[in-house]
Structure formats: C-alpha cells, structure tokens
Protein backbone atom coordinates (compact mmCIF):
# COMPACT_ATOMS: atom_id res chain seq x y z
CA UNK A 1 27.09 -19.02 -1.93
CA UNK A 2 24.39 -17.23 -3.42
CA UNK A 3 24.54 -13.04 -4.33
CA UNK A 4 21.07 -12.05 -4.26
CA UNK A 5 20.77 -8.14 -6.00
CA UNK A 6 17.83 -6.01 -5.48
CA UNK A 7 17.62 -3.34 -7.78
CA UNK A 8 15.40 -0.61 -6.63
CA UNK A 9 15.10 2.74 -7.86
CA UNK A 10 13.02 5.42 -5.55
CA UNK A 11 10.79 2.12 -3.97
CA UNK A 12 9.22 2.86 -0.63
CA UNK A 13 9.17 -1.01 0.45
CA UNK A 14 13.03 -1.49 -0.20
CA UNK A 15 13.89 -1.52 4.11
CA UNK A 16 11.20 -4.45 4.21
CA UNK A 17 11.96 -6.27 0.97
CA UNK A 18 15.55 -5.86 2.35
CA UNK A 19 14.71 -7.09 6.40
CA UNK A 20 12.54 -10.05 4.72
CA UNK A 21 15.53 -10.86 2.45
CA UNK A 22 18.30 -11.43 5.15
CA UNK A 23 15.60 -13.08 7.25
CA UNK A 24 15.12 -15.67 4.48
CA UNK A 25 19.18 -15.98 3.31
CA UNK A 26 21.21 -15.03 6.62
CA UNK A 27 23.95 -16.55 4.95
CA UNK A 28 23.88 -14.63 1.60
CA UNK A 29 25.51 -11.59 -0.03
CA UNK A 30 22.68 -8.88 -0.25
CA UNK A 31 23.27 -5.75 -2.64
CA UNK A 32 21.00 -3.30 -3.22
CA UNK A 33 21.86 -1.88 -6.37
CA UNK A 34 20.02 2.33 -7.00
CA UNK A 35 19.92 3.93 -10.16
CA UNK A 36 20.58 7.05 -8.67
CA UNK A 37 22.08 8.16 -11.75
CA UNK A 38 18.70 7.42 -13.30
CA UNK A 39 21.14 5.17 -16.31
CA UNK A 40 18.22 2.45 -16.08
CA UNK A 41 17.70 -0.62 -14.25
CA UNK A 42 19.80 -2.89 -16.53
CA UNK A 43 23.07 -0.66 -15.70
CA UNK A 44 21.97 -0.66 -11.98
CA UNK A 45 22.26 -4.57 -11.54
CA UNK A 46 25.57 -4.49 -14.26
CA UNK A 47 26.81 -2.67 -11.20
CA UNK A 48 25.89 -4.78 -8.67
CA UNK A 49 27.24 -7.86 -10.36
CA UNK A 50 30.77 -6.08 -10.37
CA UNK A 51 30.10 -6.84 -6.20
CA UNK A 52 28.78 -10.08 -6.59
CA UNK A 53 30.79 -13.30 -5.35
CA UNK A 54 28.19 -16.03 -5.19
CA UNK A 55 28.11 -18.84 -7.52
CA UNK A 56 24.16 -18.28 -7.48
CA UNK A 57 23.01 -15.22 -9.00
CA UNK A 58 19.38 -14.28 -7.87
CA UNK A 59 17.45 -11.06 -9.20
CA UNK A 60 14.50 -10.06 -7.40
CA UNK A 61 12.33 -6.72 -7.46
CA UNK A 62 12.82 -4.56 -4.61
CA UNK A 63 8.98 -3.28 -4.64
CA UNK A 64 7.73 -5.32 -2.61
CA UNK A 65 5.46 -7.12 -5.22
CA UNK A 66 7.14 -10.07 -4.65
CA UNK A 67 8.10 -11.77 -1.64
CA UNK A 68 12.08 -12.89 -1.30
CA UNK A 69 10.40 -16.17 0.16
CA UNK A 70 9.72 -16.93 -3.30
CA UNK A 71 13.86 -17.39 -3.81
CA UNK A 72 13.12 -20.51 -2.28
CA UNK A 73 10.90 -21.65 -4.71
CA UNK A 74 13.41 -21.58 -7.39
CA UNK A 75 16.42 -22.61 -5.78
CA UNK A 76 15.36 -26.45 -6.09
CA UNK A 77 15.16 -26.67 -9.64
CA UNK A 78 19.18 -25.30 -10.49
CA UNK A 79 20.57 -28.95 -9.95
CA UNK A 80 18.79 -29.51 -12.81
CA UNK A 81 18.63 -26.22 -14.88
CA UNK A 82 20.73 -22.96 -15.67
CA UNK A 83 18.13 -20.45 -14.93
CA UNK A 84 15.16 -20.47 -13.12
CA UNK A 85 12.60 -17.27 -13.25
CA UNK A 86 9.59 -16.73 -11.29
CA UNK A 87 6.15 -16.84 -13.08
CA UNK A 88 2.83 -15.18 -11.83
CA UNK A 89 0.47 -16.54 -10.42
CA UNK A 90 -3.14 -15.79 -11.67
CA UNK A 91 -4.11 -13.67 -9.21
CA UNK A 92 -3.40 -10.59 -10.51
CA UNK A 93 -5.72 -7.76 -12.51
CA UNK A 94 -7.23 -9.03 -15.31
CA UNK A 95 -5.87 -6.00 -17.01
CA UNK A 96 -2.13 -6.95 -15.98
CA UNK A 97 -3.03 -10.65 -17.15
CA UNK A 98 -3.94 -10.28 -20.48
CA UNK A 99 -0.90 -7.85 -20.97
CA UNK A 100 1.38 -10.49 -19.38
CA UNK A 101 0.27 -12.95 -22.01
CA UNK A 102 0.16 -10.73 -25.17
CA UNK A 103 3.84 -9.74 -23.84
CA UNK A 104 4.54 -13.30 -23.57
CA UNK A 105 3.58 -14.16 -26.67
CA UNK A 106 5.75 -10.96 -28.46
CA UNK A 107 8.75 -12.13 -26.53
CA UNK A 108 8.45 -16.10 -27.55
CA UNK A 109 7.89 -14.83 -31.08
CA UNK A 110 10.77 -12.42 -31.26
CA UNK A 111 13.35 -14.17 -29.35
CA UNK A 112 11.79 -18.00 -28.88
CA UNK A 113 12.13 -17.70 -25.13
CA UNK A 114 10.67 -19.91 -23.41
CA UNK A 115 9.91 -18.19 -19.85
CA UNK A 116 8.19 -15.26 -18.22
CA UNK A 117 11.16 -12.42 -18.99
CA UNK A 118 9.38 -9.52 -16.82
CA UNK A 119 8.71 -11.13 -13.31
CA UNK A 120 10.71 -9.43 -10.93
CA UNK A 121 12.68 -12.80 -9.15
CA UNK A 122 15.21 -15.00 -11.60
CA UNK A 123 17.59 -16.84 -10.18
CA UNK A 124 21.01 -18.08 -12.90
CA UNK A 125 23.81 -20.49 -11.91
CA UNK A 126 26.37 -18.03 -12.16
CA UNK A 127 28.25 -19.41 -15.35
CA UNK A 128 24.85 -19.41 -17.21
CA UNK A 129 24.16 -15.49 -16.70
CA UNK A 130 25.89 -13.93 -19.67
CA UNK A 131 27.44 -10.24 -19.80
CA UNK A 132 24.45 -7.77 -21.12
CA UNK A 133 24.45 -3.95 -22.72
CA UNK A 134 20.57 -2.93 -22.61
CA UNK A 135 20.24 -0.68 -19.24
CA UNK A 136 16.67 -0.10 -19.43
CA UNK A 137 13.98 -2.63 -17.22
CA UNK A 138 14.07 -4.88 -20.73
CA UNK A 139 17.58 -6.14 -20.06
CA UNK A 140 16.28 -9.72 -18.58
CA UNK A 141 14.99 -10.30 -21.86
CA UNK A 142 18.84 -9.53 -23.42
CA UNK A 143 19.92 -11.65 -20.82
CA UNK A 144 17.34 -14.33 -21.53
CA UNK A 145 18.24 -14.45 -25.42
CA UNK A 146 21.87 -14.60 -24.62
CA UNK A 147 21.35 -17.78 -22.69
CA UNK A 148 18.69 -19.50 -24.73
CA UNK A 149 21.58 -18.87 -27.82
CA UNK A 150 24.82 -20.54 -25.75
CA UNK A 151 22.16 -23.35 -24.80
CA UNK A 152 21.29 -22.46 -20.92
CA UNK A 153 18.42 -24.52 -20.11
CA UNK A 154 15.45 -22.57 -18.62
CA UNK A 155 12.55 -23.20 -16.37
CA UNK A 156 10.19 -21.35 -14.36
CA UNK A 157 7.77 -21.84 -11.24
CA UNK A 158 4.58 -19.84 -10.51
CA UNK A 159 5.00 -17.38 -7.59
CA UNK A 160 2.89 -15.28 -5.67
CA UNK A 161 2.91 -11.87 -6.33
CA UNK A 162 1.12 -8.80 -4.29
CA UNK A 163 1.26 -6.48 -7.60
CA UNK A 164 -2.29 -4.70 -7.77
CA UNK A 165 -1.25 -1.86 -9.63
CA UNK A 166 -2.15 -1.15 -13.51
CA UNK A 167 0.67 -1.31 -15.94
CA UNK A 168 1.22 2.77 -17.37
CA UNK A 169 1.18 2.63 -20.73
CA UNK A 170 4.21 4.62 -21.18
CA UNK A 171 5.82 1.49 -19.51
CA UNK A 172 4.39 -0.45 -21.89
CA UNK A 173 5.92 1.37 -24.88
CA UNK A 174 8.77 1.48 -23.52
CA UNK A 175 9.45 -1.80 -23.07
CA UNK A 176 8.31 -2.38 -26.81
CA UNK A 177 11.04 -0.27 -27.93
CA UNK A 178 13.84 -1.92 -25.13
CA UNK A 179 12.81 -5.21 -26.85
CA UNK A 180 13.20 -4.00 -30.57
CA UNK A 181 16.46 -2.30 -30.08
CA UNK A 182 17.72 -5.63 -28.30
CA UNK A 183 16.38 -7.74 -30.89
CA UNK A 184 17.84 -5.45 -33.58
CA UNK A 185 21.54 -6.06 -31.48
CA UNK A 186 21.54 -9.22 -31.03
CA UNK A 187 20.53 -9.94 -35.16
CA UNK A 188 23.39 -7.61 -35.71
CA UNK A 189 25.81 -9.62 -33.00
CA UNK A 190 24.65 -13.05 -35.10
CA UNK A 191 25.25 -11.61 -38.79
CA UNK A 192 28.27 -10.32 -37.77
C-alpha cells in the first residue's frame, strides 16, 4: 500500500491537489498533514508519518505546483531503487532555473547528493526513509543525507511542474541556514 502525505500549510489549491490525489490513488492512504502550529514543514510530515501504514511513502506539495499524476511517474523506478524524487522540468522562470541549479550545486557539494532535494513529490520505499529532526522546508535534504549515508540508492525523473512564481529571497536564506545547521548535525552525528 502506498501513504501518500501532503503537507500544506495555509495553500488555497489543497481541496484540488487533494480531489486530483484520490482520483489518481483510490486505493491509497491520503493525509494531509497542516502546520497549524506554524513548527515548520519538516515537523508537519514527522506527524503525518506517525499515521502512515503504507510500505510506500510518497511526499508531494500540496500547492498545486505539481500535479499528483506525477506519483505515477516515479512509482516505476522503486523495484529498482530506494527513493525516487521528482525533478523539474525546464519550463520554469529562468529566474527559478538558475537558482535551482546554483542550489543544486550547494547541496551536491555539501552533502554529495545526488538528486533534486527541493521538488515538492519524492516517493521512499518505506524502510529507506530514515527518522529526521530539521522541521523547517529543508528537512528533505536531512532526509536525503541520511539515506545517501546508510547506502539508499537514489534516482529521479523530470516532472512537470505549473510553478510560475519567483522564489522570495527570504526563502532563499532561509533555506541556506536549514542546510548549514543540518550539515553542522549530521558532521556532529558522524564525529560522534
């Protein structure tokens, strides 16, 4: 079975991201996990997982930017990896691009992973998905580290995305300092 969480926090699309999601996965657990305590995204889906039964473990946005369609995308490649994340596609700002790749580049430097960390849709074989701490929007790239270091095996596949909004740059900085801090815990974890 597969547990599909949406984590949303005040997103006006959630009802439709929701209705398109049980349309595409009839069969699958849906939670909808809120910060309404405003404790970050990262403890939002912690929560959710507490709920979660499947032995499939999907993550996707819920606003709206990407389609739950694109589930299916992923799905095909677990019989042969751990995790499987969505990457986007090029049709996005230029602006939104470029800081997709520089952030790329920071997190495959810093943590030598391998895959997109900040699309909204991953999907993890449920023994593959390790236990995080970060609850701030950085903690798929916590997650991501974790499993790179007890040898998950990783791939992603392009999906199409509907995101034509800039990137704040207060969410920029902020997910500069959620990837320092994690880096600085998980060197601490290792020298430990």
């Amino acid at each position: 079975m597969i547990s599909i969480i949406i984590p949303q926090a005040l997103e006006q699309n959630i009802l439709e991201v929701l209705k398109e999601t049980e349309a595409c996965f009839p069969d699958a657990q849906i939670i909808v996990s809120t910060d309404r305590y405003r404790k970050g995204k990262g403890w939002a889906v912690r929560q959710a997982m507490e709920q979660a039964t499947g032995d499939i473990i999907c993550f996707i946005d819920g606003d709206g930017d990407i389609s739950p369609r694109m589930i299916h995308r992923l799905l095909p490649f677990l019989s042969e990896f751990d995790i499987i994340v969505g990457k986007k596609d090029a049709r996005v700002l230029i602006s939104r691009w470029i800081l997709t790749l520089l952030s790329r580049l920071y997190i495959r430097i810093m943590f030598d992973i391998p895959v997109d960390t900040q699309t909204g849709v991953k999907v993890f074989k449920r023994s593959a998905l390790p236990n995080w701490k970060d609850n701030s929007f950085a903690f798929d790239v916590e997650i991501l580290a974790k499993a790179k270091l007890a040898g998950a095996k990783m791939f992603e596949v392009t999906v199409e995305t509907n995101s034509c909004r800039k990137m704040r740059l207060i969410s920029i900085v902020k997910a500069l300092i959620g990837s320092i801090k994690i880096w600085l815990r998980l060197k601490n974890q290792k020298e430990s």
